[in-house]
PDB file of N, CA and C in Angstrom:
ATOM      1  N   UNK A   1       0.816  -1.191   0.000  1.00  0.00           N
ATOM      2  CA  UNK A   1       0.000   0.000   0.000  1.00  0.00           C
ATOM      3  C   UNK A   1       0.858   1.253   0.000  1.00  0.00           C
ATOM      4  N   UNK A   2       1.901   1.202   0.891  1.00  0.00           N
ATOM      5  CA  UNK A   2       2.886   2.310   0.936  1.00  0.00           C
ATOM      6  C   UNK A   2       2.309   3.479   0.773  1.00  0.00           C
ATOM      7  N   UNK A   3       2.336   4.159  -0.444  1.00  0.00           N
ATOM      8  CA  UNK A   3       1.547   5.805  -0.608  1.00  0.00           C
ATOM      9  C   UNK A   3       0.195   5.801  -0.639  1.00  0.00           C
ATOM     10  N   UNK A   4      -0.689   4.708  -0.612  1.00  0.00           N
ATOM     11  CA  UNK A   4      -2.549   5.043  -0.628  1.00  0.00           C
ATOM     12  C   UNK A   4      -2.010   6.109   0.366  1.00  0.00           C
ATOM     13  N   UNK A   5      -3.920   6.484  -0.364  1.00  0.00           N
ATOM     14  CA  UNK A   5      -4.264   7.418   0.846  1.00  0.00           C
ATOM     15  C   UNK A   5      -5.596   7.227   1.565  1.00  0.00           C
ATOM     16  N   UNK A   6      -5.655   7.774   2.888  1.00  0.00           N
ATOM     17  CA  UNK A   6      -6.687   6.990   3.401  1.00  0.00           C
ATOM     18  C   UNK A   6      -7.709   7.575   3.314  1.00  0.00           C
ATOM     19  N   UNK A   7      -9.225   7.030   2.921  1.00  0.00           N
ATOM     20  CA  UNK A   7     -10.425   6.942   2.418  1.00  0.00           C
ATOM     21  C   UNK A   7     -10.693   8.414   3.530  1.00  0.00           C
ATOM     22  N   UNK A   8     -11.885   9.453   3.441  1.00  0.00           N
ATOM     23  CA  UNK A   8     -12.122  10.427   4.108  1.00  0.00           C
ATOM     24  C   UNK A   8     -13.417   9.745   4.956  1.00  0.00           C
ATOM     25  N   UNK A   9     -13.188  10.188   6.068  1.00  0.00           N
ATOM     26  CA  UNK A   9     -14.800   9.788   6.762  1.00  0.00           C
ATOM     27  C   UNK A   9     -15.439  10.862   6.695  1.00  0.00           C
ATOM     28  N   UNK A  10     -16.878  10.201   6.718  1.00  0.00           N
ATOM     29  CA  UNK A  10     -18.045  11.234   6.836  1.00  0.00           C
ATOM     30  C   UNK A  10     -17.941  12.169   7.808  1.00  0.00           C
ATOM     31  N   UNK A  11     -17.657  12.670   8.395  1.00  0.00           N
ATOM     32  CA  UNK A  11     -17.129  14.074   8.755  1.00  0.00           C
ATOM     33  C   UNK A  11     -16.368  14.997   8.435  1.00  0.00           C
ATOM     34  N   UNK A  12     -15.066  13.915   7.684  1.00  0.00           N
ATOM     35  CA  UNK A  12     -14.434  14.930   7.290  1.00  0.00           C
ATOM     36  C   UNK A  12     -15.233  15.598   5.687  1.00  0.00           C
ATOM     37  N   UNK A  13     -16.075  14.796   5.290  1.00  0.00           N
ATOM     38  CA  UNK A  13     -16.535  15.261   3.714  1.00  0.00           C
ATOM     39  C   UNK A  13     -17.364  16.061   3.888  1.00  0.00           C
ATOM     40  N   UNK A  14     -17.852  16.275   5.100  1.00  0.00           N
ATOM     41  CA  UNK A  14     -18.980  16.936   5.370  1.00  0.00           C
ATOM     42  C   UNK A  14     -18.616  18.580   5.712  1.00  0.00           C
ATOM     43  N   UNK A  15     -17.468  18.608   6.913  1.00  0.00           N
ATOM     44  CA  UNK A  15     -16.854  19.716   6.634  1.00  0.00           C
ATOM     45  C   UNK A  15     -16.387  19.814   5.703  1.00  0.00           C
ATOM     46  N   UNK A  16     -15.606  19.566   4.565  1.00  0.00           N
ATOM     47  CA  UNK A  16     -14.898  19.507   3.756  1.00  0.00           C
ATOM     48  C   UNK A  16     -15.840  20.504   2.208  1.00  0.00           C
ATOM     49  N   UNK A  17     -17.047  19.964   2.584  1.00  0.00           N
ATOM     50  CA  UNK A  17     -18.005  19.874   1.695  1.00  0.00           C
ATOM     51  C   UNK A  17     -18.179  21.641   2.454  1.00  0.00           C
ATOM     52  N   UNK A  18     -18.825  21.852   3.582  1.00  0.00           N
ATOM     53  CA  UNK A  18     -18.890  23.245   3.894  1.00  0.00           C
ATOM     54  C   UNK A  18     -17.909  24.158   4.313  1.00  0.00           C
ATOM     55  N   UNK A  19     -16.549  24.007   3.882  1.00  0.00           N
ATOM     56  CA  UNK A  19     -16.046  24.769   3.896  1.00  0.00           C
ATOM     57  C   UNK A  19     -14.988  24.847   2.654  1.00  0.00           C
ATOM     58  N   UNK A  20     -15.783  24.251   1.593  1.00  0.00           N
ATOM     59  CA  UNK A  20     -16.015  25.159  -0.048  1.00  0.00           C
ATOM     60  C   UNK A  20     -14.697  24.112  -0.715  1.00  0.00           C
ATOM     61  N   UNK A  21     -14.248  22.882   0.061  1.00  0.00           N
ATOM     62  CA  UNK A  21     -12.712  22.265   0.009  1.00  0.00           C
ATOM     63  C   UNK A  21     -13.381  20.812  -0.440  1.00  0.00           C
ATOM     64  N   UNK A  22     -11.939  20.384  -1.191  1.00  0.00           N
ATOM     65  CA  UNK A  22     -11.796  19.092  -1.588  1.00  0.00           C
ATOM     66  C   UNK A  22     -11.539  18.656  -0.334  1.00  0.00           C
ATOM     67  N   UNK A  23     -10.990  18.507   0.460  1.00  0.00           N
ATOM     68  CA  UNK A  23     -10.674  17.942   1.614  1.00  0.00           C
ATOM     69  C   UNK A  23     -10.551  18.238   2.670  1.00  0.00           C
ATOM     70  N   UNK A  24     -10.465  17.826   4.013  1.00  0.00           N
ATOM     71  CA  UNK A  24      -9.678  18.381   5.399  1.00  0.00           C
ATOM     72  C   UNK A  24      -9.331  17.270   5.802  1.00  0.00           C
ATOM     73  N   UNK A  25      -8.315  17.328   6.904  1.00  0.00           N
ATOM     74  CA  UNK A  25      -7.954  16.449   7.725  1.00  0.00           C
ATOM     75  C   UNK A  25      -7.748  16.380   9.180  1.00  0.00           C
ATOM     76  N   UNK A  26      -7.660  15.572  10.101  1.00  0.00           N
ATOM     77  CA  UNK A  26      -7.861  15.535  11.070  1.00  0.00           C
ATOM     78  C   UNK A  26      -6.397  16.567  11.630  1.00  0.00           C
ATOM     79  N   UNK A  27      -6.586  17.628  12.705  1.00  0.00           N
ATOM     80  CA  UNK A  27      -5.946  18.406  13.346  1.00  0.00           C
ATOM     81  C   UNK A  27      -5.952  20.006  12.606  1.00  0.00           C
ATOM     82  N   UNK A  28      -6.704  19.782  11.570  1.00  0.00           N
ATOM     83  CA  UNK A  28      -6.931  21.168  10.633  1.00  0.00           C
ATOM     84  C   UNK A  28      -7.900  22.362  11.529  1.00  0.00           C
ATOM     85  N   UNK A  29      -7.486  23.494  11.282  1.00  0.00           N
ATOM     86  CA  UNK A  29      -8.594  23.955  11.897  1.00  0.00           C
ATOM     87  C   UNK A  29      -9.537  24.606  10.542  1.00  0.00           C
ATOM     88  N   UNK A  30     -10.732  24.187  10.720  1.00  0.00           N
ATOM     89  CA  UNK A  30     -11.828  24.955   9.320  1.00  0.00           C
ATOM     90  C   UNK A  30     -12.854  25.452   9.788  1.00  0.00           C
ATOM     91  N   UNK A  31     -12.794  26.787   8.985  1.00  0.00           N
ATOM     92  CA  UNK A  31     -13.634  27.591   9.078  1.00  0.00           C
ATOM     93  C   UNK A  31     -15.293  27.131   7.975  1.00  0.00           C
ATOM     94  N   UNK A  32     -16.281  26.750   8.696  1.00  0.00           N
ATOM     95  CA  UNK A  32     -17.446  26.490   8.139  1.00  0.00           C
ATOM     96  C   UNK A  32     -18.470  27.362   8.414  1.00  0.00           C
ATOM     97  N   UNK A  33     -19.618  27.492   7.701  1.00  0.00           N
ATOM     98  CA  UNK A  33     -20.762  28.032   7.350  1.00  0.00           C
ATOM     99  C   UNK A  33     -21.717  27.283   7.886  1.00  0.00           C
ATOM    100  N   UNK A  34     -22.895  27.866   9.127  1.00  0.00           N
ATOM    101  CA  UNK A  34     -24.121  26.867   9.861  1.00  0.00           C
ATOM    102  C   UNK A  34     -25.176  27.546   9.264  1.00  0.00           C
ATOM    103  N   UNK A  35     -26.015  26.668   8.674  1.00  0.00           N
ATOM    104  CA  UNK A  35     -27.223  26.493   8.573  1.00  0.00           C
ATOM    105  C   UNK A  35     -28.201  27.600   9.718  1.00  0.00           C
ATOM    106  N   UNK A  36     -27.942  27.179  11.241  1.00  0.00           N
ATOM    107  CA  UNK A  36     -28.774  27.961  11.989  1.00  0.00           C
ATOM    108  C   UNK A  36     -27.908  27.761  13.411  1.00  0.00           C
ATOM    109  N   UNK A  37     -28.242  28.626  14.376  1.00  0.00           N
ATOM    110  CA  UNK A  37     -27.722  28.556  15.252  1.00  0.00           C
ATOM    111  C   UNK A  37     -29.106  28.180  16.432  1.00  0.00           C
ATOM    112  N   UNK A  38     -29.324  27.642  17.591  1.00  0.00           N
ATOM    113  CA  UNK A  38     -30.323  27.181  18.053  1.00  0.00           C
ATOM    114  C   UNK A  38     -30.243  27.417  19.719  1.00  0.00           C
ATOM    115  N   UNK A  39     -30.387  27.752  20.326  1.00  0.00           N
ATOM    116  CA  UNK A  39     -30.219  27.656  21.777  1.00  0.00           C
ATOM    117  C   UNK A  39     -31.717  27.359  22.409  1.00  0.00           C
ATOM    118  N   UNK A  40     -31.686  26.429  22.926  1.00  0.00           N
ATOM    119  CA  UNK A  40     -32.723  25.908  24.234  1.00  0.00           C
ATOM    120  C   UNK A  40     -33.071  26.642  25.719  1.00  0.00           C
ATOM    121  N   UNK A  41     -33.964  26.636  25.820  1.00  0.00           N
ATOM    122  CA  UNK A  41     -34.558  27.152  27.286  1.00  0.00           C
ATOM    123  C   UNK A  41     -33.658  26.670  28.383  1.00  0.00           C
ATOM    124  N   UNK A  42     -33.067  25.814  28.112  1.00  0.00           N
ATOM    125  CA  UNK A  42     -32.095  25.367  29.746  1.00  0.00           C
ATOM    126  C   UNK A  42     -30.701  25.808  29.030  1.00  0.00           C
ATOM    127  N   UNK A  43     -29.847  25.956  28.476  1.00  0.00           N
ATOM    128  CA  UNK A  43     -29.240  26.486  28.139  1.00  0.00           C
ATOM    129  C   UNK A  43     -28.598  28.469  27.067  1.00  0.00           C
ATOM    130  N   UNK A  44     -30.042  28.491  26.933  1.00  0.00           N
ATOM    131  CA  UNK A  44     -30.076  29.363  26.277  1.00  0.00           C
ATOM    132  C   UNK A  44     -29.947  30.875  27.106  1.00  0.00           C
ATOM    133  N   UNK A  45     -30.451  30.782  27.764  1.00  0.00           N
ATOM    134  CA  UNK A  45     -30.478  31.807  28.963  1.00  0.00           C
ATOM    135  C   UNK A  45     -28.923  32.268  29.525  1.00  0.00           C
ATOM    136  N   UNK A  46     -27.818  31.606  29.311  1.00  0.00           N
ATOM    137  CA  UNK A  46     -26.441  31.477  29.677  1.00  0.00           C
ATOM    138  C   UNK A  46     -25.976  32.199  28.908  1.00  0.00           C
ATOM    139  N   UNK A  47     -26.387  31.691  27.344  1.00  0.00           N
ATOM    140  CA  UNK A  47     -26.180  32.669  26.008  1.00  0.00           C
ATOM    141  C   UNK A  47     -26.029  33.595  26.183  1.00  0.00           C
ATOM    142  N   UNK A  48     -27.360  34.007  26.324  1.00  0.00           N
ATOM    143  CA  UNK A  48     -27.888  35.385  26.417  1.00  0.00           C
ATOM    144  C   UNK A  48     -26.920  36.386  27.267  1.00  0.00           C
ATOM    145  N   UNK A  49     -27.599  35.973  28.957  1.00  0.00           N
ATOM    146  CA  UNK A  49     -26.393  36.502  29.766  1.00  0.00           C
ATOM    147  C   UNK A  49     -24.985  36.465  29.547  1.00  0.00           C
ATOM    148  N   UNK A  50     -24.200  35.680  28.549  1.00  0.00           N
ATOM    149  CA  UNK A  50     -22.648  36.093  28.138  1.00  0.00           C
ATOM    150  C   UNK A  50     -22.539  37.108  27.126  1.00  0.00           C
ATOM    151  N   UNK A  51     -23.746  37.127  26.098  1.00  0.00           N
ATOM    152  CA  UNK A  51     -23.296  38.021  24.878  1.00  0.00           C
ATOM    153  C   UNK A  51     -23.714  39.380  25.769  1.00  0.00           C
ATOM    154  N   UNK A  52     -24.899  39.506  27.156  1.00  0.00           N
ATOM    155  CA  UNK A  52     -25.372  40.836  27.554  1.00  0.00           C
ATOM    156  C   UNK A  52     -24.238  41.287  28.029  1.00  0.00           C
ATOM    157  N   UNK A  53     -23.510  40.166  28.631  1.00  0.00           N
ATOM    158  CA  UNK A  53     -22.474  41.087  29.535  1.00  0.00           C
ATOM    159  C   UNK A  53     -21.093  41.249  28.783  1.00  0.00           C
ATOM    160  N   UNK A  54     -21.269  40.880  27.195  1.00  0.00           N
ATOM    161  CA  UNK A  54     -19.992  41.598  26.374  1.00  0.00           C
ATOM    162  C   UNK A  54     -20.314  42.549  25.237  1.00  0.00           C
ATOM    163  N   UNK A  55     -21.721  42.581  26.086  1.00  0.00           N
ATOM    164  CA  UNK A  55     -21.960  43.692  25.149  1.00  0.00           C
ATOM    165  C   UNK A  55     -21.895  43.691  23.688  1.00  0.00           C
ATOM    166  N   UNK A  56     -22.425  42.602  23.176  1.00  0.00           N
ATOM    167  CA  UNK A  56     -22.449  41.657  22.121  1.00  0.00           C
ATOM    168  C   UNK A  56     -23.968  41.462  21.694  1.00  0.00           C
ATOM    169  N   UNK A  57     -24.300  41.482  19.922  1.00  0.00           N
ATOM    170  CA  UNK A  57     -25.762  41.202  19.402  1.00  0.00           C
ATOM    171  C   UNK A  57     -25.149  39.614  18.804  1.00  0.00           C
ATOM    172  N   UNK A  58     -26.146  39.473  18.171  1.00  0.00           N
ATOM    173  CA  UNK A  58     -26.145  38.214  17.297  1.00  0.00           C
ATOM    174  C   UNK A  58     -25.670  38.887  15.500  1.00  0.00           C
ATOM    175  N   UNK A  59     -24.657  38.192  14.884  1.00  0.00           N
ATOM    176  CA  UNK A  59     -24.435  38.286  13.534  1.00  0.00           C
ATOM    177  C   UNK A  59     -25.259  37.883  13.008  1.00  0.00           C
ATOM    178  N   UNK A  60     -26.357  37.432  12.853  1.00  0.00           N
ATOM    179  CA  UNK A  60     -27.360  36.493  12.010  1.00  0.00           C
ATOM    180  C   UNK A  60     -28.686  36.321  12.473  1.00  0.00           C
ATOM    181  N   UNK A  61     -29.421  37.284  12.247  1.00  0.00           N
ATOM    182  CA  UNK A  61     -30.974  36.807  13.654  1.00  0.00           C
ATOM    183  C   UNK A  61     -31.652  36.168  13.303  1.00  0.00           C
ATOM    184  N   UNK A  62     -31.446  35.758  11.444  1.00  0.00           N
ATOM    185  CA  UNK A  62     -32.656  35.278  10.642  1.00  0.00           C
ATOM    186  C   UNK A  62     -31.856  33.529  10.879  1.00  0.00           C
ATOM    187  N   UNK A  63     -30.655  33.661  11.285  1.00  0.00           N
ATOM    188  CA  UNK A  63     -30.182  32.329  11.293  1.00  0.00           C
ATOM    189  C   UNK A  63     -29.887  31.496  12.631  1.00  0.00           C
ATOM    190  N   UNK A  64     -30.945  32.755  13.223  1.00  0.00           N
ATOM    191  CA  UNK A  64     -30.784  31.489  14.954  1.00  0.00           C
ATOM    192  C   UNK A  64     -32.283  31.776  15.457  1.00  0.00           C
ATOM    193  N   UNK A  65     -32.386  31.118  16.030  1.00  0.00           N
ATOM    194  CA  UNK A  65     -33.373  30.649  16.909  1.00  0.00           C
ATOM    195  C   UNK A  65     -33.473  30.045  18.465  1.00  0.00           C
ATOM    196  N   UNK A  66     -34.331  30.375  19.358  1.00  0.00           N
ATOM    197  CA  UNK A  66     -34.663  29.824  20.496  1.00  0.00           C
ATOM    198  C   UNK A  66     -36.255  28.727  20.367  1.00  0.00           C
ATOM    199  N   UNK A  67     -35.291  27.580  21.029  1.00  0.00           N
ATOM    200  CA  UNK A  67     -36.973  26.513  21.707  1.00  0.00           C
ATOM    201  C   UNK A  67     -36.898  26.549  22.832  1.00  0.00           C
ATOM    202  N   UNK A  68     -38.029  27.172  23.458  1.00  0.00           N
ATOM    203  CA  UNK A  68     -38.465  27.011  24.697  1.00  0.00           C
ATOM    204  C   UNK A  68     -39.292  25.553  25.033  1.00  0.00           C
ATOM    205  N   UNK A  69     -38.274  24.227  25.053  1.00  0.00           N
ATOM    206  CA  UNK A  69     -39.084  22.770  25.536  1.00  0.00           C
ATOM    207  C   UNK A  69     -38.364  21.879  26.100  1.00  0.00           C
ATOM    208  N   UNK A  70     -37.596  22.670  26.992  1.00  0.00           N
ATOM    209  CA  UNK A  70     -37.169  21.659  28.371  1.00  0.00           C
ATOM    210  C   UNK A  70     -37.969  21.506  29.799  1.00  0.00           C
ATOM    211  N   UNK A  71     -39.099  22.498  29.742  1.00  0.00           N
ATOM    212  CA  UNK A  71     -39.704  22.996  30.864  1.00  0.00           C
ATOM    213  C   UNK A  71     -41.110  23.343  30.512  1.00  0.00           C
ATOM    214  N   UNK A  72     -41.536  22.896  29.565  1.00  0.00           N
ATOM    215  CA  UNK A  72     -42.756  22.838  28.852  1.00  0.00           C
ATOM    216  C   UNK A  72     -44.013  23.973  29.524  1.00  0.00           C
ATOM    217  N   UNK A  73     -44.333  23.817  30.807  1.00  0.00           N
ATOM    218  CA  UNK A  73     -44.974  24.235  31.724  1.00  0.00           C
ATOM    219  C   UNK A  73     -44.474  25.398  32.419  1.00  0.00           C
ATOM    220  N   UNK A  74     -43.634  25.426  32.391  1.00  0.00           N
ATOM    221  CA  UNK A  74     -42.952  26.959  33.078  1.00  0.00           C
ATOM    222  C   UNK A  74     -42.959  26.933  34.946  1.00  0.00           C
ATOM    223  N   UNK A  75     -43.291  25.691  35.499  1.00  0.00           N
ATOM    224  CA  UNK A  75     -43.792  25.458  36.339  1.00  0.00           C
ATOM    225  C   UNK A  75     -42.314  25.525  37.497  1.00  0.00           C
ATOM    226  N   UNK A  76     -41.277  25.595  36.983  1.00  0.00           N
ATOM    227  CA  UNK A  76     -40.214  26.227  37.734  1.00  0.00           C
ATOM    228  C   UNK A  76     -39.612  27.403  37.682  1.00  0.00           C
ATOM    229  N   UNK A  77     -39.366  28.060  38.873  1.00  0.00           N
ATOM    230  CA  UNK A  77     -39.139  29.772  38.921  1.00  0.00           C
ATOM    231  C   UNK A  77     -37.805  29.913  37.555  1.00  0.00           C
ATOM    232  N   UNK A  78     -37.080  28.835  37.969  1.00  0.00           N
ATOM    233  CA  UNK A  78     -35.688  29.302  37.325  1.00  0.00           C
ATOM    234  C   UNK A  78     -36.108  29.156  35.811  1.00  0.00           C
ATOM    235  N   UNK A  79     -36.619  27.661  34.925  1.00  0.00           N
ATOM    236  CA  UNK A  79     -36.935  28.066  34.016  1.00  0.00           C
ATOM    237  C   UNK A  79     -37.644  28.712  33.653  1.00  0.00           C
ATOM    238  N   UNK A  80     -38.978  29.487  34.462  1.00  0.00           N
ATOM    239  CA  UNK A  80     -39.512  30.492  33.746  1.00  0.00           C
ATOM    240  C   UNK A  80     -38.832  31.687  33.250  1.00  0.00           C
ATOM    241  N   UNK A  81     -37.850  31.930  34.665  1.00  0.00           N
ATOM    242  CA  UNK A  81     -36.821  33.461  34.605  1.00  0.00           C
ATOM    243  C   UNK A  81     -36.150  33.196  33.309  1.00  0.00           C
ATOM    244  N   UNK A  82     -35.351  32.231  32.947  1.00  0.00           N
ATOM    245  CA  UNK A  82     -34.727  31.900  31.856  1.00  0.00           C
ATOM    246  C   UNK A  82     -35.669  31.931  30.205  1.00  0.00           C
ATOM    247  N   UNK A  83     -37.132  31.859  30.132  1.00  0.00           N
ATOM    248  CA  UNK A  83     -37.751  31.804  29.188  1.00  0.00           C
ATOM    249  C   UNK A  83     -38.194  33.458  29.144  1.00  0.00           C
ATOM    250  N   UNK A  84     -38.203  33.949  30.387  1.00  0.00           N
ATOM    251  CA  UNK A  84     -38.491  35.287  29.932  1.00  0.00           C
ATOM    252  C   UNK A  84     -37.325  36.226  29.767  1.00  0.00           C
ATOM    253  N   UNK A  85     -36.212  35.706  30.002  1.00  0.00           N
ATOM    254  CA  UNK A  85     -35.119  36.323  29.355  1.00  0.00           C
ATOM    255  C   UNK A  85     -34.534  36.272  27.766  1.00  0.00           C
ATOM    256  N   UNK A  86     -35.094  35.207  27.454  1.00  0.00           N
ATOM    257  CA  UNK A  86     -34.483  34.464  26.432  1.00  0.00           C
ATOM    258  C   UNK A  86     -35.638  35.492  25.560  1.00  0.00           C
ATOM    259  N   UNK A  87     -37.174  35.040  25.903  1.00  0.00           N
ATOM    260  CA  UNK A  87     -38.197  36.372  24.961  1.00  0.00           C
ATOM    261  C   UNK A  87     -37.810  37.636  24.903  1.00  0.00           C
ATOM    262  N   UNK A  88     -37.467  38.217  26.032  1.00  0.00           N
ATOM    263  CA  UNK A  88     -36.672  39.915  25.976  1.00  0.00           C
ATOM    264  C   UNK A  88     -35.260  40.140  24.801  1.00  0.00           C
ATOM    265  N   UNK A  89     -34.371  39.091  25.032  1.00  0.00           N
ATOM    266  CA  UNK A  89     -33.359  39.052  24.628  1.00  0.00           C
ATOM    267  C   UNK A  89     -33.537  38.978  22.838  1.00  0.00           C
ATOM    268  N   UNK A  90     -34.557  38.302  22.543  1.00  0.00           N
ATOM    269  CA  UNK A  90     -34.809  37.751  21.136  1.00  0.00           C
ATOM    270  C   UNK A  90     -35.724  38.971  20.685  1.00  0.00           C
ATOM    271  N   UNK A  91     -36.471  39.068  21.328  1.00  0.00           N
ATOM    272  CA  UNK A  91     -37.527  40.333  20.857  1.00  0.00           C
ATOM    273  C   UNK A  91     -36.399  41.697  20.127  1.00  0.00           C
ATOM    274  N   UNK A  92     -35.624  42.307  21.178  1.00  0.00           N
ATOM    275  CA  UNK A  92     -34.878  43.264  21.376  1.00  0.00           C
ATOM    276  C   UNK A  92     -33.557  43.069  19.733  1.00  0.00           C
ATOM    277  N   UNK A  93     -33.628  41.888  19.537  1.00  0.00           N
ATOM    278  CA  UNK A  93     -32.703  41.406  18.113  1.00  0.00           C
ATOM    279  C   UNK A  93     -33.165  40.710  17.184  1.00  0.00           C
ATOM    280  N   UNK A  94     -34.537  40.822  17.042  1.00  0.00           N
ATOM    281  CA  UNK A  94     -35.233  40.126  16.045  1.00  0.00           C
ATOM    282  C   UNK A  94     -35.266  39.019  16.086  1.00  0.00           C
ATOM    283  N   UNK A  95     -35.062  37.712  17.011  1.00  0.00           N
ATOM    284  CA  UNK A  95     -34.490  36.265  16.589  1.00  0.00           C
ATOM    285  C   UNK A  95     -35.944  35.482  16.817  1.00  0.00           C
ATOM    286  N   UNK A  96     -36.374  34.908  16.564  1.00  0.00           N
ATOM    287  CA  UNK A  96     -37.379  33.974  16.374  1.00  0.00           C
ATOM    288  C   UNK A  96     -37.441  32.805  17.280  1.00  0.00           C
ATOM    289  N   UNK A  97     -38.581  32.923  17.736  1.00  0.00           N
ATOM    290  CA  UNK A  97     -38.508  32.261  19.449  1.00  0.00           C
ATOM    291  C   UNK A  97     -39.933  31.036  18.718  1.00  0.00           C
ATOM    292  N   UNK A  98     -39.232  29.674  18.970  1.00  0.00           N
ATOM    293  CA  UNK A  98     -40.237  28.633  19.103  1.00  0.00           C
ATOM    294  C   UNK A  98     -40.540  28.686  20.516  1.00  0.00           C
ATOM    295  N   UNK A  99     -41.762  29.016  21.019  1.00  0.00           N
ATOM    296  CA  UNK A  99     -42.315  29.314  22.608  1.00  0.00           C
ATOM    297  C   UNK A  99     -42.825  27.461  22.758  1.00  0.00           C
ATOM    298  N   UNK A 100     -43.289  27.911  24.341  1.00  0.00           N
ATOM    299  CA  UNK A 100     -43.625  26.972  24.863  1.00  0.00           C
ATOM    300  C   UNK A 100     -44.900  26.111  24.051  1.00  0.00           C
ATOM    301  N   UNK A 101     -45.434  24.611  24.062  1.00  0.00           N
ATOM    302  CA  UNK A 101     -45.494  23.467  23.452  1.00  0.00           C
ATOM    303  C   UNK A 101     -45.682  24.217  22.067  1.00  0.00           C
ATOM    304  N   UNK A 102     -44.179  24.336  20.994  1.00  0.00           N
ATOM    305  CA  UNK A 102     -44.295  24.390  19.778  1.00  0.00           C
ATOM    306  C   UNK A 102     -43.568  23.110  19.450  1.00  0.00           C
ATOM    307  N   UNK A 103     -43.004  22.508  20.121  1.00  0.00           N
ATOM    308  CA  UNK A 103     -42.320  21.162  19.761  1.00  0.00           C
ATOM    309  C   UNK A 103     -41.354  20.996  20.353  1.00  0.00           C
ATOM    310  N   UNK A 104     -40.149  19.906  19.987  1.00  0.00           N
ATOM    311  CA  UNK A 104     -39.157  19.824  20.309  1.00  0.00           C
ATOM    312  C   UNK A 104     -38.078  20.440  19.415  1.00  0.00           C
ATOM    313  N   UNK A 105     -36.986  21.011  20.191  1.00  0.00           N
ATOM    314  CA  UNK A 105     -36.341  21.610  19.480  1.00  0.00           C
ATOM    315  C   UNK A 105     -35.288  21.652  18.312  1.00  0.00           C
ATOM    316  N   UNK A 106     -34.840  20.170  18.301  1.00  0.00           N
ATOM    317  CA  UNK A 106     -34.377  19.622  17.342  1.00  0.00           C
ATOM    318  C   UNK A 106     -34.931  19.295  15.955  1.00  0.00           C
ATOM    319  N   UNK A 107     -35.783  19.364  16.691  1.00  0.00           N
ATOM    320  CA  UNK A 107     -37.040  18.386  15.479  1.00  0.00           C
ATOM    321  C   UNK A 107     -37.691  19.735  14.537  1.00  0.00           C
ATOM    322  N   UNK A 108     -37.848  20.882  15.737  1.00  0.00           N
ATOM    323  CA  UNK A 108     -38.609  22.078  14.708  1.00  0.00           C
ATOM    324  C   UNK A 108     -37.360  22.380  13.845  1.00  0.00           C
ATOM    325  N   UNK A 109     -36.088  22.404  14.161  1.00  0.00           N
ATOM    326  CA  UNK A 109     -35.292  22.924  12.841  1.00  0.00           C
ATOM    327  C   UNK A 109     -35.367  21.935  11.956  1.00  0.00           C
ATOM    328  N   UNK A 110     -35.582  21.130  11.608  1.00  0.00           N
ATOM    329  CA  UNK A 110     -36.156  20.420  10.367  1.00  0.00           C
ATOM    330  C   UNK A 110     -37.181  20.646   9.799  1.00  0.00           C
ATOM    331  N   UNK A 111     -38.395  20.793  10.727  1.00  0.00           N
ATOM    332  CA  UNK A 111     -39.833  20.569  10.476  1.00  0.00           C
ATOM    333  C   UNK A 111     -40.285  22.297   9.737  1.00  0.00           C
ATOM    334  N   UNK A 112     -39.224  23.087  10.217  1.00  0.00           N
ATOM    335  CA  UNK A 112     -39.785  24.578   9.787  1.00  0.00           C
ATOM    336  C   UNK A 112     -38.774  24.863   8.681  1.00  0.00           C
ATOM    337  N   UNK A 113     -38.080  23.776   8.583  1.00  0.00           N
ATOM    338  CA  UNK A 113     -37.071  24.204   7.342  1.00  0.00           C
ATOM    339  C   UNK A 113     -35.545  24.918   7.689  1.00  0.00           C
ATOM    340  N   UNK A 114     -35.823  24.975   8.501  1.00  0.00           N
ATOM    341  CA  UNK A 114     -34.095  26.175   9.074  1.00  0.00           C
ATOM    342  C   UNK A 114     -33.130  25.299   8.865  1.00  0.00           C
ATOM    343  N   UNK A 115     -32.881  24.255   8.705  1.00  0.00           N
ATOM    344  CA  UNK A 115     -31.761  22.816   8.195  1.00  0.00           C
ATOM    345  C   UNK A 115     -32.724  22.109   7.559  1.00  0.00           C
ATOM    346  N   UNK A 116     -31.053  21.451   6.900  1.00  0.00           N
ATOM    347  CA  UNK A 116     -31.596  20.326   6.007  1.00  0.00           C
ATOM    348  C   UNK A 116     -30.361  19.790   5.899  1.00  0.00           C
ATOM    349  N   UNK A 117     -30.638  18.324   5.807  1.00  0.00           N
ATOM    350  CA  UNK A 117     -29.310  17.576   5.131  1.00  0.00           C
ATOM    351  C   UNK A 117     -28.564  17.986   4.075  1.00  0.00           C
ATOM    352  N   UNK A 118     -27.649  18.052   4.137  1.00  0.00           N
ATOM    353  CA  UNK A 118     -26.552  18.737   3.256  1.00  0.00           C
ATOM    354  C   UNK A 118     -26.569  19.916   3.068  1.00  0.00           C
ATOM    355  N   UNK A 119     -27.263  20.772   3.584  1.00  0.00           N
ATOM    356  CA  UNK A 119     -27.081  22.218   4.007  1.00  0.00           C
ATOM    357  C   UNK A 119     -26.809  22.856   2.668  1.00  0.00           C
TER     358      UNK A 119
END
C-alpha cells in the first residue's frame, strides 16, 4: 500500500463539503458556514447573559433561533426566569422564538425548514 491514501470519513466530507474544500484532515482547523444557530430554554439563557455582559448582538438573527421545551410548563421559577429572558433578549434582536409546546427543538429545525441535510 505504501503511498494510498486513506479513504475520508463522513465528517471529514462533510466539513470539507462546507467549507467550499476538496478535503480536510484531522488536526486542521476549518472555518465552516451553519445552517442555523439554536439555543434551548435550559441552556439558552447562559447565552444570552454572556453576549449581555460583552456587550455583544447576534451576527445572524434570521439564522438562529430559540426553543423554549425543556420545561414545557414553566412550572419552575428558574426556568420560567430563563424563558423570559431568552423572549426579551430575542424580541430586542429580532431572533425567532419557538415558545412553549411548539415542539421539540431539534425536530422544529427540520420541520420549519431552518436545516436540512446537506445544508
Amino acid at each position: 500500500m505504501g503511498g494510498s491514501k486513506r479513504p475520508a470519513t463522513l465528517i471529514e466530507k462533510i466539513l470539507a463539503s462546507r467549507a467550499g474544500r476538496e478535503e480536510v484532515r484531522p488536526g486542521e482547523i476549518v472555518e465552516i458556514g451553519v445552517d442555523a444557530r439554536v439555543a434551548r430554554d435550559f441552556g439558552g439563557a447562559n447565552v444570552v447573559r454572556r453576549l449581555e455582559e460583552a456587550g455583544l448582538g447576534v451576527e445572524d438573527p434570521s439564522r438562529t433561533f430559540f426553543t423554549l421545551d425543556c420545561n414545557p410548563t414553566g412550572c419552575d421559577q428558574g426556568y420560567a426566569a430563563n424563558q423570559h429572558r431568552i423572549r426579551l433578549f430575542a424580541r430586542a434582536h429580532g431572533i425567532r422564538v419557538f415558545d412553549i409546546n411548539r415542539g421539540i427543538g431539534t425536530h422544529l429545525a427540520l420541520e420549519e425548514g431552518l436545516v436540512r441535510p446537506g445544508g
